[in-house]
N, C-alpha and C. Protein backbone atom coordinates (compact mmCIF):
# COMPACT_ATOMS: atom_id res chain seq x y z
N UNK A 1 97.19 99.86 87.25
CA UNK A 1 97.26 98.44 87.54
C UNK A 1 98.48 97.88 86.82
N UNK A 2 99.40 97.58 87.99
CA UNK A 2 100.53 97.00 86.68
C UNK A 2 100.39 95.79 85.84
N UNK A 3 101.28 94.81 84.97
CA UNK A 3 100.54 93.54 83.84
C UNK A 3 100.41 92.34 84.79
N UNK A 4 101.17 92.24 85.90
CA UNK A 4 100.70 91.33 86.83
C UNK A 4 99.66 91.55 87.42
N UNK A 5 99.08 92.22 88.20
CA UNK A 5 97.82 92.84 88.72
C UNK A 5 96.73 92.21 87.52
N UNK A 6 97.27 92.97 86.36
CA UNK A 6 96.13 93.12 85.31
C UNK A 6 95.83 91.71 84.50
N UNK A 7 96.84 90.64 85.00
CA UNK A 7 96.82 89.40 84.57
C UNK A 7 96.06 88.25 85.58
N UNK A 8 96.40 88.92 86.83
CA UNK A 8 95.50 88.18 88.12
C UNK A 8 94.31 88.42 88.00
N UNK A 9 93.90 89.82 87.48
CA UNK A 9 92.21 90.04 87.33
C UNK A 9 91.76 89.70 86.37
N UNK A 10 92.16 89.28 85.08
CA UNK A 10 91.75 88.20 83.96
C UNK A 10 91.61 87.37 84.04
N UNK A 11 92.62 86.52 85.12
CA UNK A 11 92.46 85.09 85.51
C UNK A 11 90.99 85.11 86.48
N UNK A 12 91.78 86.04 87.37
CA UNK A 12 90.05 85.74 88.06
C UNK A 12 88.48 86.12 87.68
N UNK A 13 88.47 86.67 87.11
CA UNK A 13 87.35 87.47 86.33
C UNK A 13 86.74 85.98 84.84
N UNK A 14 87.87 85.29 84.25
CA UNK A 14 87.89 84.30 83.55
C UNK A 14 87.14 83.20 84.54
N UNK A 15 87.55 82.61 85.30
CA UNK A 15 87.61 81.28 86.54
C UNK A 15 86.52 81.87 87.07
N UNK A 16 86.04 82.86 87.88
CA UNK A 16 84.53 83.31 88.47
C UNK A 16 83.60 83.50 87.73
N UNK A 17 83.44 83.85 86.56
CA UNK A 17 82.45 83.87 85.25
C UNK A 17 82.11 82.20 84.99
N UNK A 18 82.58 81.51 85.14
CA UNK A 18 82.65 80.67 84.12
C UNK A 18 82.27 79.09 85.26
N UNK A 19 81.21 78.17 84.33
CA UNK A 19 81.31 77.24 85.36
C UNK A 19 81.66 76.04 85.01
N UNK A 20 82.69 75.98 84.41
CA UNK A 20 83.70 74.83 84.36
C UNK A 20 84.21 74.11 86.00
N UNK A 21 84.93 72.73 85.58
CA UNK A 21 85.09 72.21 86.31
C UNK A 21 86.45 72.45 86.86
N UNK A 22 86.45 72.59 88.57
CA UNK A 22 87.17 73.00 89.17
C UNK A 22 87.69 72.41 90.47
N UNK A 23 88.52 71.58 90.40
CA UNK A 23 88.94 70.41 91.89
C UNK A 23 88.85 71.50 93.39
N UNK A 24 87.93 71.13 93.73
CA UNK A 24 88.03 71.81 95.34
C UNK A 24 88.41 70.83 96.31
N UNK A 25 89.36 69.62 95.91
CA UNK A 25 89.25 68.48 96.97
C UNK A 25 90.67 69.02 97.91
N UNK A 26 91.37 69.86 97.30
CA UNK A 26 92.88 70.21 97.60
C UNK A 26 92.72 70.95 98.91
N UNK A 27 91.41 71.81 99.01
CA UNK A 27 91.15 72.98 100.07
C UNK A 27 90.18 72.23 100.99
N UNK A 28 90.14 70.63 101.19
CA UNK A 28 89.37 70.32 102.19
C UNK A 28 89.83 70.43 103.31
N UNK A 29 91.08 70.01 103.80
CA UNK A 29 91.65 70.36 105.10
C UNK A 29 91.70 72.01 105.58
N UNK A 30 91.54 73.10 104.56
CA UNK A 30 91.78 74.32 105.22
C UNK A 30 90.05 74.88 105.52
N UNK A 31 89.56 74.06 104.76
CA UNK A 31 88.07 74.47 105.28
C UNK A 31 87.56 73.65 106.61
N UNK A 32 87.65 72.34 106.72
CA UNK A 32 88.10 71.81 108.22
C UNK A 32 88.69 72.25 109.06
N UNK A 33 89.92 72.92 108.69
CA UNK A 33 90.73 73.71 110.11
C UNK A 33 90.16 75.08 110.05
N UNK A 34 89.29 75.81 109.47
CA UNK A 34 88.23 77.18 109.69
C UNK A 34 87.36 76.65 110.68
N UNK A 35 86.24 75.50 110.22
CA UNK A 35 85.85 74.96 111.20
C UNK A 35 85.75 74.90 112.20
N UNK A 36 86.85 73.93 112.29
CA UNK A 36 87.22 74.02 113.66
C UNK A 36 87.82 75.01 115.11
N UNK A 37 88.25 75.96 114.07
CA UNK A 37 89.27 77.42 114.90
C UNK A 37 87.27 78.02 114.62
N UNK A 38 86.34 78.24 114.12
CA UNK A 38 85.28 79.04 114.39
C UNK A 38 84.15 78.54 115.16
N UNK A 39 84.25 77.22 115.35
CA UNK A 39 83.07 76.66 116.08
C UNK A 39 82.00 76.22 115.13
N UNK A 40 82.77 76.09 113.90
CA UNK A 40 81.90 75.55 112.76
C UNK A 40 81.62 74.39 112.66
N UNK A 41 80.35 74.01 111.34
CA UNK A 41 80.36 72.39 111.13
C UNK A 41 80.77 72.75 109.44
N UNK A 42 81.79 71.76 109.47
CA UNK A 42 82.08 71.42 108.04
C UNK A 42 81.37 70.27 107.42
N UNK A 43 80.91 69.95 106.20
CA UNK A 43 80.60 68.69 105.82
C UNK A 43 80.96 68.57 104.42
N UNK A 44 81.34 67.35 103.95
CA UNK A 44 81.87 67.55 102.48
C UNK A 44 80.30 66.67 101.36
N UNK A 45 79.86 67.23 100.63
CA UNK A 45 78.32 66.58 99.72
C UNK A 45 79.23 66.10 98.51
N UNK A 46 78.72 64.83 98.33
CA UNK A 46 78.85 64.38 96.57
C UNK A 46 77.56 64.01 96.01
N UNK A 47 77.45 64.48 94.29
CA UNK A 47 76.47 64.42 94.11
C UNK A 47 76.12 62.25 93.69
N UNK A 48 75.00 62.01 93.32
CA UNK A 48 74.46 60.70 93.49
C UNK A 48 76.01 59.98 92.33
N UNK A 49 76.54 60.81 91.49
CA UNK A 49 77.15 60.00 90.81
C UNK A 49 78.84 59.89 91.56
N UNK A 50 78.87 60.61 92.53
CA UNK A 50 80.34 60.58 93.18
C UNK A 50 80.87 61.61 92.66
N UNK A 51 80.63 62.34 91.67
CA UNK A 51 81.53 62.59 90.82
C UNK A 51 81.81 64.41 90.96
N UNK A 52 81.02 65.02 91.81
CA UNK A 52 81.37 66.39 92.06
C UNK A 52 81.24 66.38 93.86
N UNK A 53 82.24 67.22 94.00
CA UNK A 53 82.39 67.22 95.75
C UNK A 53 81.65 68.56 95.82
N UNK A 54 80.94 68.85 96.77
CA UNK A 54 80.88 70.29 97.61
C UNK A 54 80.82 70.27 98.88
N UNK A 55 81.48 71.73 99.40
CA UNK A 55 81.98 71.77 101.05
C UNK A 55 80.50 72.70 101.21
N UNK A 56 80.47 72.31 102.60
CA UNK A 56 79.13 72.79 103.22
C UNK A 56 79.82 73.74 104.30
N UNK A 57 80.13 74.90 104.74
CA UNK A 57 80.59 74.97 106.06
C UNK A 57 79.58 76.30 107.00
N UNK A 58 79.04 76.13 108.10
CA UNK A 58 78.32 76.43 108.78
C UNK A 58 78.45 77.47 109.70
N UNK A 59 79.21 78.86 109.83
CA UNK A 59 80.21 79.31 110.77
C UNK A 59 78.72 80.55 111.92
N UNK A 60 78.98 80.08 113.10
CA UNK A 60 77.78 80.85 113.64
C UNK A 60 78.46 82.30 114.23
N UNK A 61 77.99 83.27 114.58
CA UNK A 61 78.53 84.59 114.56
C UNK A 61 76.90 85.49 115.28
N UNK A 62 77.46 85.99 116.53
CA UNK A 62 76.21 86.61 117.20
C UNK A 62 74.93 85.81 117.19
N UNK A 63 73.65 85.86 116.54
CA UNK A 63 72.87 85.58 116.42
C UNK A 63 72.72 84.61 115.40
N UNK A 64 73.49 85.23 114.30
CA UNK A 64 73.55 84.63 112.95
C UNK A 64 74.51 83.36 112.26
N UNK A 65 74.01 82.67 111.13
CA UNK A 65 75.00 81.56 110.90
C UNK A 65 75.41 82.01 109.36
N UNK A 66 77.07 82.00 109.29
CA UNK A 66 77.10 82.37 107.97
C UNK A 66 77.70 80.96 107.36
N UNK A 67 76.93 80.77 106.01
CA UNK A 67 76.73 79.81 105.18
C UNK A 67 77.85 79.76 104.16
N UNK A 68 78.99 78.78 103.86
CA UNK A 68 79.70 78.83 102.89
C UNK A 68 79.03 77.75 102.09
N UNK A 69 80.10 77.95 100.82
CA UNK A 69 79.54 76.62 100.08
C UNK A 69 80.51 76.96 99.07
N UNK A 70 81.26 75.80 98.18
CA UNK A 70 82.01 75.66 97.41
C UNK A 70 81.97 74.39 96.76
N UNK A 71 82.14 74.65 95.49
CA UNK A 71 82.05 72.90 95.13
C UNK A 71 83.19 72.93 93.43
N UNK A 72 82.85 71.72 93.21
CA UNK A 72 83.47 71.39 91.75
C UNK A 72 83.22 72.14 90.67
N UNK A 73 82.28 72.50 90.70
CA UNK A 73 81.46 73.39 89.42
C UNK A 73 80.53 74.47 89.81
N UNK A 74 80.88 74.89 91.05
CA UNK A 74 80.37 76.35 92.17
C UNK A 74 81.02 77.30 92.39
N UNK A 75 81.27 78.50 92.34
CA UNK A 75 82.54 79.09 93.09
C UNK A 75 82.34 79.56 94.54
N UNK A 76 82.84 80.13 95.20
CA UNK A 76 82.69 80.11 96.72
C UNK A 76 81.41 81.43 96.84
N UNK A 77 80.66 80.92 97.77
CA UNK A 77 79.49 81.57 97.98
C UNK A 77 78.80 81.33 99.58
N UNK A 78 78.05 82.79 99.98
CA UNK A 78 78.05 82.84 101.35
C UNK A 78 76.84 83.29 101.35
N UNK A 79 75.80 82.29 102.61
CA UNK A 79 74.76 83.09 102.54
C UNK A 79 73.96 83.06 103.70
N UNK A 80 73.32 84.13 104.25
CA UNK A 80 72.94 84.46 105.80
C UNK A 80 71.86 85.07 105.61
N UNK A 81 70.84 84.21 106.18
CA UNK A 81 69.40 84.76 106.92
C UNK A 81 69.42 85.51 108.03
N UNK A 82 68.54 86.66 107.92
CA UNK A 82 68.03 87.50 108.49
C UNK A 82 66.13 87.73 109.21
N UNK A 83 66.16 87.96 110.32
CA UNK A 83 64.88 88.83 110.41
C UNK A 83 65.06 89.91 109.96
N UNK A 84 64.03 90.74 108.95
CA UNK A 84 63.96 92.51 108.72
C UNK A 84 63.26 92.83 109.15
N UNK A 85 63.79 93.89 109.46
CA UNK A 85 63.49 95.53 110.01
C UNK A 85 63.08 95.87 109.17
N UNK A 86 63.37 96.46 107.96
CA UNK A 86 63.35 97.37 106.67
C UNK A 86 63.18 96.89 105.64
N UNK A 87 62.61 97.30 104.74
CA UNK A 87 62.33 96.93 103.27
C UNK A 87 63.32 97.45 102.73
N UNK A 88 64.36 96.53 102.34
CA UNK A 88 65.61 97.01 101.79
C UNK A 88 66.30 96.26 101.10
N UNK A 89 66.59 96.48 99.73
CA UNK A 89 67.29 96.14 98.77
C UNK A 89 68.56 96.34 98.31
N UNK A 90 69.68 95.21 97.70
CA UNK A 90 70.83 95.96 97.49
C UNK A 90 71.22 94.78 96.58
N UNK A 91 71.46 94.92 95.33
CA UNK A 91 72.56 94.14 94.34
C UNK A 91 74.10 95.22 93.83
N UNK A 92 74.77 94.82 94.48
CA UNK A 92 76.03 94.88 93.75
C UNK A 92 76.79 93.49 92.62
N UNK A 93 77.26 94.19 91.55
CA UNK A 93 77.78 93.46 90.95
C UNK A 93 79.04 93.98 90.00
N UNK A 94 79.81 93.05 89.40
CA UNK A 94 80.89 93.58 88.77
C UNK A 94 80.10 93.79 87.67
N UNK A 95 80.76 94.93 87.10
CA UNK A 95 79.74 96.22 85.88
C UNK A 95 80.88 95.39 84.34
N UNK A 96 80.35 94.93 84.13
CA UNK A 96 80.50 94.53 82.60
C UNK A 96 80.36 95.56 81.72
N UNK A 97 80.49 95.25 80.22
CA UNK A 97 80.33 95.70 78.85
C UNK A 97 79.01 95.92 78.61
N UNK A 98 78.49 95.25 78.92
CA UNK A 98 76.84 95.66 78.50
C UNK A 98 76.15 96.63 79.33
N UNK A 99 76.12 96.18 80.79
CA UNK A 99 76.19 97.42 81.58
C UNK A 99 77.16 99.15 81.12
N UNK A 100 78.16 98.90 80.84
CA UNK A 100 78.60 100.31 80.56
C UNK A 100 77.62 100.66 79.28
N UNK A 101 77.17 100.08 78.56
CA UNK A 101 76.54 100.67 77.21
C UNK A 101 75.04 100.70 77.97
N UNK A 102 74.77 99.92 78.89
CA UNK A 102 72.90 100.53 79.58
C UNK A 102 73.18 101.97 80.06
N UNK A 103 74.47 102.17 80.42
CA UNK A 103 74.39 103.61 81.54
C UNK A 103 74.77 104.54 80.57
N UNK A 104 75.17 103.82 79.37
CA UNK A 104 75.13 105.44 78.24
C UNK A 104 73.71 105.75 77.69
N UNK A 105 72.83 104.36 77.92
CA UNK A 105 71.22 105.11 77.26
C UNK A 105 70.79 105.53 78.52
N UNK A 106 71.36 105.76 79.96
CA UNK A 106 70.35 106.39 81.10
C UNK A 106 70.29 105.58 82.31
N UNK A 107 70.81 104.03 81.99
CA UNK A 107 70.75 103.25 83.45
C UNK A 107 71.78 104.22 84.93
N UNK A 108 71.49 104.43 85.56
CA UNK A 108 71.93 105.39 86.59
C UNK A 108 71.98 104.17 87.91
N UNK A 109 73.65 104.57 88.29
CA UNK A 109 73.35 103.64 89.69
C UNK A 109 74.31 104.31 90.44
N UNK A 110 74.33 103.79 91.62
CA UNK A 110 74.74 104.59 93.25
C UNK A 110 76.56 104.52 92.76
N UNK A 111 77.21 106.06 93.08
CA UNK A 111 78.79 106.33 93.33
C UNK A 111 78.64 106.44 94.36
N UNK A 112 79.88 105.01 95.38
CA UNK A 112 80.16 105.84 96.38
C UNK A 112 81.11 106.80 96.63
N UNK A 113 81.92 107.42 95.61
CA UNK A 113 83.31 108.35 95.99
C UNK A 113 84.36 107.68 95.85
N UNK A 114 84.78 106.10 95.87
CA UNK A 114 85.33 105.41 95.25
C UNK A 114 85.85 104.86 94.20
N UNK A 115 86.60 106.12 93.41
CA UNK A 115 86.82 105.66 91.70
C UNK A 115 87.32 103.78 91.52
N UNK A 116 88.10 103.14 92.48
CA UNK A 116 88.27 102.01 92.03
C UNK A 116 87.17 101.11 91.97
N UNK A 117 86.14 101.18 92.82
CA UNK A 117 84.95 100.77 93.18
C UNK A 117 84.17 100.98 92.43
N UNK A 118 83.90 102.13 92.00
CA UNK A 118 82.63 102.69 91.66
C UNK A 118 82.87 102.06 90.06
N UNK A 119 84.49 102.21 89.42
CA UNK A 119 84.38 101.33 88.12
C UNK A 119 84.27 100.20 88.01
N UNK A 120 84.29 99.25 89.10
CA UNK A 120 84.27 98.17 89.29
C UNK A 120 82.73 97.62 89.24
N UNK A 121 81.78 98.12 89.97
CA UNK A 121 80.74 97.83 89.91
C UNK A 121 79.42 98.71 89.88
N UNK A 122 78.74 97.78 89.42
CA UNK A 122 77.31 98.54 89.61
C UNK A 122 76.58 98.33 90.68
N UNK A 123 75.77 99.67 91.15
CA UNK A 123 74.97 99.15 92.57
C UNK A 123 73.52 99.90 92.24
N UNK A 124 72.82 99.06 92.73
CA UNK A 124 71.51 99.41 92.81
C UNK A 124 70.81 99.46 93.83
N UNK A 125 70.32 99.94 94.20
CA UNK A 125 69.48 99.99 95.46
C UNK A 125 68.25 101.45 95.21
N UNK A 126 67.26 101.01 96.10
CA UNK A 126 66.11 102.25 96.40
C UNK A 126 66.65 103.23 97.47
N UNK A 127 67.40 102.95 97.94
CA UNK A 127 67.93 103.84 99.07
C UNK A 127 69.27 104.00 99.15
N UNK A 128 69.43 104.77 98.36
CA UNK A 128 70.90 105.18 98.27
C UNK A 128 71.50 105.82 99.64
N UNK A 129 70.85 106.29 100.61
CA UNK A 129 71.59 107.13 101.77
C UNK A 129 72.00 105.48 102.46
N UNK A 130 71.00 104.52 102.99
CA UNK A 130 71.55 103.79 103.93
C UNK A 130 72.41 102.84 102.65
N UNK A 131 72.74 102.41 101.31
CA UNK A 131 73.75 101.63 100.65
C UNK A 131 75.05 102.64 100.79
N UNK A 132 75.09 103.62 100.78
CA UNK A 132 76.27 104.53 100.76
C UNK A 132 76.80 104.54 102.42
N UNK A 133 75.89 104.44 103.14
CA UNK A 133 76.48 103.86 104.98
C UNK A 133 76.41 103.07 105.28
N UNK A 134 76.28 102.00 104.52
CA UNK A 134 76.66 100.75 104.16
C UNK A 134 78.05 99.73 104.25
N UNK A 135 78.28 100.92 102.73
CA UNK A 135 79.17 100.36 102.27
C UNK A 135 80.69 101.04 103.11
N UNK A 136 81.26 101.12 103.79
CA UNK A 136 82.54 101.46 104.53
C UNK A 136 83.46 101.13 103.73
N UNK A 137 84.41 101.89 104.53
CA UNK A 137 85.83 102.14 103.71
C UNK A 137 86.14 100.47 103.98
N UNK A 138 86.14 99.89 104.74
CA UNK A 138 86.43 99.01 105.49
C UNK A 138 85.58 97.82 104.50
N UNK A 139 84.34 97.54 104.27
CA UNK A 139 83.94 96.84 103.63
C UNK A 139 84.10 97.03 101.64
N UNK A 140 84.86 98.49 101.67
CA UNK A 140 84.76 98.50 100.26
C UNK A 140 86.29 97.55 100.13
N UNK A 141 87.17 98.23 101.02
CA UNK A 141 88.75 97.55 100.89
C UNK A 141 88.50 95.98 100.45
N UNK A 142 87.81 95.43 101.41
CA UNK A 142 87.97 93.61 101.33
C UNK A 142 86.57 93.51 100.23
N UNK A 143 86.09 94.01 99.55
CA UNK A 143 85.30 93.39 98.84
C UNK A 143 86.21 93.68 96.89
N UNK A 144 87.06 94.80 97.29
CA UNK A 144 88.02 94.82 95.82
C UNK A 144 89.30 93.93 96.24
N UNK A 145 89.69 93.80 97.41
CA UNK A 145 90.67 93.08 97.44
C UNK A 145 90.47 91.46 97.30
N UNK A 146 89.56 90.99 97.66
CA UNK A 146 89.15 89.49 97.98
C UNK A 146 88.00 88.91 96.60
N UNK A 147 88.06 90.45 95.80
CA UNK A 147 87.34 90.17 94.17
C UNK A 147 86.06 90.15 94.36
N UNK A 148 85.32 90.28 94.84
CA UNK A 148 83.94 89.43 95.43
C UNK A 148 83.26 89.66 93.63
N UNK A 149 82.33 88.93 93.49
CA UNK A 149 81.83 89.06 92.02
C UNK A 149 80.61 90.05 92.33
N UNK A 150 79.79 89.27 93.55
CA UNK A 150 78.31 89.95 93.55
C UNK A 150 77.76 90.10 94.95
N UNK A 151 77.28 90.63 95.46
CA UNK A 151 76.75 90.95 97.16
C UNK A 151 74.93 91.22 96.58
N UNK A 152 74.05 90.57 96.88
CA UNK A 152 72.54 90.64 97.43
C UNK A 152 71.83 90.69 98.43
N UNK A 153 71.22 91.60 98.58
CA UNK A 153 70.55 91.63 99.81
C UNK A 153 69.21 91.91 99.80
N UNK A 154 68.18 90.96 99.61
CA UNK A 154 67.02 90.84 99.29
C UNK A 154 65.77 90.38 100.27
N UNK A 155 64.59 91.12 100.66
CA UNK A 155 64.13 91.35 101.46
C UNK A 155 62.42 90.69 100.89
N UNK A 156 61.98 89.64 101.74
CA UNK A 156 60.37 89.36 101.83
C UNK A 156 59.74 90.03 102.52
N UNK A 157 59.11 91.37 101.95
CA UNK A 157 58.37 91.70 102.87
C UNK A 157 57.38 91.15 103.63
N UNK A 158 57.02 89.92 103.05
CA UNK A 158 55.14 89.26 103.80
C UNK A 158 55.97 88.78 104.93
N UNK A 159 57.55 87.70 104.76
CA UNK A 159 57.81 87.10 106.05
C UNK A 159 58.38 87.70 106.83
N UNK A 160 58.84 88.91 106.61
CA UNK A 160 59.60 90.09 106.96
C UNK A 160 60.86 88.88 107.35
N UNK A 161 61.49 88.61 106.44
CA UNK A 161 62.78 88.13 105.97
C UNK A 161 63.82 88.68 105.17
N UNK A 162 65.41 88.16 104.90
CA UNK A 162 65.80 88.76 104.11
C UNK A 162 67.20 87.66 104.21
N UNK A 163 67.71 88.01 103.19
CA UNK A 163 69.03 87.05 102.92
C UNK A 163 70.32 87.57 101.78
N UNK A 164 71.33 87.62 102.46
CA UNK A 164 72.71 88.43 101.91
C UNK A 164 73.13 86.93 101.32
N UNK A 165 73.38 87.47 100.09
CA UNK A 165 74.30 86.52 98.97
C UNK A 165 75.46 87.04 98.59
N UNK A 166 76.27 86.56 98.64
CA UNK A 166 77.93 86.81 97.94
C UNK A 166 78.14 86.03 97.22
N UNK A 167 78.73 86.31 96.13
CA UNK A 167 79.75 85.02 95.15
C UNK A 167 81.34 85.88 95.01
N UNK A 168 81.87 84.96 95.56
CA UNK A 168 83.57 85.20 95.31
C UNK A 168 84.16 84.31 94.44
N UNK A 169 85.41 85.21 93.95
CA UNK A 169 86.02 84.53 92.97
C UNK A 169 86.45 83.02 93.04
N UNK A 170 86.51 81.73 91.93
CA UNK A 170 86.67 80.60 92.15
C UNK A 170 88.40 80.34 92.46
N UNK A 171 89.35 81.77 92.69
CA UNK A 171 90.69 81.63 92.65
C UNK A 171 91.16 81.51 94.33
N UNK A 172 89.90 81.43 94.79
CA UNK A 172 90.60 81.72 96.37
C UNK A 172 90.90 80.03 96.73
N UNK A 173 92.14 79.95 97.35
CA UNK A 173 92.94 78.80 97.41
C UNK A 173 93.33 79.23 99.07
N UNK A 174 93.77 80.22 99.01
CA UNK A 174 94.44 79.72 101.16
C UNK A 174 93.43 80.21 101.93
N UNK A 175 93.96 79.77 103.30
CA UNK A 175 92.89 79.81 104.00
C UNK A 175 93.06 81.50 104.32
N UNK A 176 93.81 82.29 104.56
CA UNK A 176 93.88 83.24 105.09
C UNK A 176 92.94 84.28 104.12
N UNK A 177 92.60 83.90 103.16
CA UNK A 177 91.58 84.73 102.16
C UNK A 177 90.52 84.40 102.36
N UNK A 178 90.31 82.96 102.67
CA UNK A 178 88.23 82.49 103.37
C UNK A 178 88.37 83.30 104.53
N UNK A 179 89.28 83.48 105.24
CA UNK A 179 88.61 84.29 106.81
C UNK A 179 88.86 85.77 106.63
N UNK A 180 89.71 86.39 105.64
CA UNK A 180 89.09 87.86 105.22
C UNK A 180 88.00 87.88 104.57
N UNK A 181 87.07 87.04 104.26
CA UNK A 181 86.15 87.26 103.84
C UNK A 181 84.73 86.61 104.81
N UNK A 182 85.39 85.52 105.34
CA UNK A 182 84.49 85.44 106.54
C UNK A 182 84.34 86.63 107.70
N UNK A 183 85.81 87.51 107.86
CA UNK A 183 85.50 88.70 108.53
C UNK A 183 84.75 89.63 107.64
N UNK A 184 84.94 89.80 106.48
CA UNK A 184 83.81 90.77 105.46
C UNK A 184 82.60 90.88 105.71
N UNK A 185 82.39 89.43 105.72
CA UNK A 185 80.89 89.50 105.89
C UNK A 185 80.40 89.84 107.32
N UNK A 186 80.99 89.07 108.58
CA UNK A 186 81.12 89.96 110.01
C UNK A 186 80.62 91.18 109.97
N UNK A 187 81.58 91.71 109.08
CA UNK A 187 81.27 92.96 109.12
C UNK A 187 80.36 93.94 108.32
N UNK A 188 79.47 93.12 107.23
CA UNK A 188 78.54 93.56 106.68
C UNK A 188 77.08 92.85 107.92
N UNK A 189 77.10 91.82 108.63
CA UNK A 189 75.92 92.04 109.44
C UNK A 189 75.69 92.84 110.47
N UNK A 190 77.67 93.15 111.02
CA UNK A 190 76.90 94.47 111.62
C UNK A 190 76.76 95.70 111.41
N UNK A 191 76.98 95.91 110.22
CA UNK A 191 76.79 97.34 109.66
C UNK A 191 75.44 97.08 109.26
N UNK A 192 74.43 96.41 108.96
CA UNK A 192 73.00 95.97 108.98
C UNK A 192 72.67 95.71 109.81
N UNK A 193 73.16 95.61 110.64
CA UNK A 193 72.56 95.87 112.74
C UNK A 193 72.20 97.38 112.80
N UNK A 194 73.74 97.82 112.91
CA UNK A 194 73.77 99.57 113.16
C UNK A 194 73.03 100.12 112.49
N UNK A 195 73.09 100.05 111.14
CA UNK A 195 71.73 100.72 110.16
C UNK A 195 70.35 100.42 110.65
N UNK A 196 69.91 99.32 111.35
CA UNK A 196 68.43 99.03 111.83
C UNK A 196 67.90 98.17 110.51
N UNK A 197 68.45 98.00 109.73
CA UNK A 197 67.75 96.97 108.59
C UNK A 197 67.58 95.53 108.85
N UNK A 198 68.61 95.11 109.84
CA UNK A 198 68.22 93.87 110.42
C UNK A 198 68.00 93.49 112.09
N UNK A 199 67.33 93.10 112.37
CA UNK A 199 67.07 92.48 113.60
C UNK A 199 67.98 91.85 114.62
């Protein structure tokens, strides 16, 4: 990683950790013109005191609607209901300091063959065959390139429901980085089509 690289991932790793206050009023027009180029509804929320903005944006895709949300003191986050198929679980997250010292007393979690990846995060799941055909070359690329912090995918069995969470870094500023990641996720519901885990 050269010191620029290694200075962008401090910054962002600093700014996505952290929930300080953060002007999202600058990126209202590029989340309006997503919108509008996806067939979305944008809406902008303030809370009762005026004093924090958050973008709501609504983008529908096959069956499904994927959920943004960004605000003053939020970082960008995406989230999509499902019917399940499968009882299936999946937290990825960026593997911290404390984590590396759980996996020296025995915490054990899924490699996919991905040394940049695999140091990057921890994954858990009960089913390691369908998280490992899952995860694609294709979805590993844009989830180290676009920083993502955390991916969930958590399943009710009684309502036979389930719902994918992302949190991305609070550094994403152009628009051309919300729609690699609006295609990310694209492409994580249908790789949860093809797998049969979702409906």
């Amino acid at each position: 990683m050269s010191k620029k690289e290694d200075e962008n991932f401090l910054k962002q790793t600093f700014v996505t950790q952290t929930l300080g206050y953060k002007d999202v009023s600058s990126k209202r027009e590029i989340w309006s013109q997503i919108g509008k180029e996806l067939n979305g509804t944008f809406k902008v929320v303030h809370n009762s005191g005026n004093e924090i903005e958050k973008f709501d944006l609504n983008i529908p895709y096959k069956n499904y609607v994927i959920l943004l949300s960004e605000s003053d003191t939020r970082p960008l986050k995406f989230e999509i209901d499902f019917d399940s198929i499968l009882n299936y679980e999946l937290v990825l997250s960026w593997e911290d300091g404390f984590d590396k010292v759980l996996k020296r007393l025995g915490l054990t979690d899924i490699k996919i063959g991905n040394e940049k990846f695999d140091n990057r995060y921890l994954i858990k799941s009960k089913d390691s065959g369908k998280t490992i055909n899952f995860l694609t070359s294709e979805i590993i690329t844009c989830l180290l390139k676009q920083n993502v912090y955390s991916v969930s995918y958590i399943t009710d069995r009684k309502n036979r429901k389930a719902k994918l969470i992302s949190t991305i870094s609070r550094t994403i500023e152009d628009k051309s980085a919300i729609l690699e990641s609006i295609e990310l996720h694209r492409n994580m519901i249908d790789k949860l089509k093809d797998l049969h885990i979702i409906s």
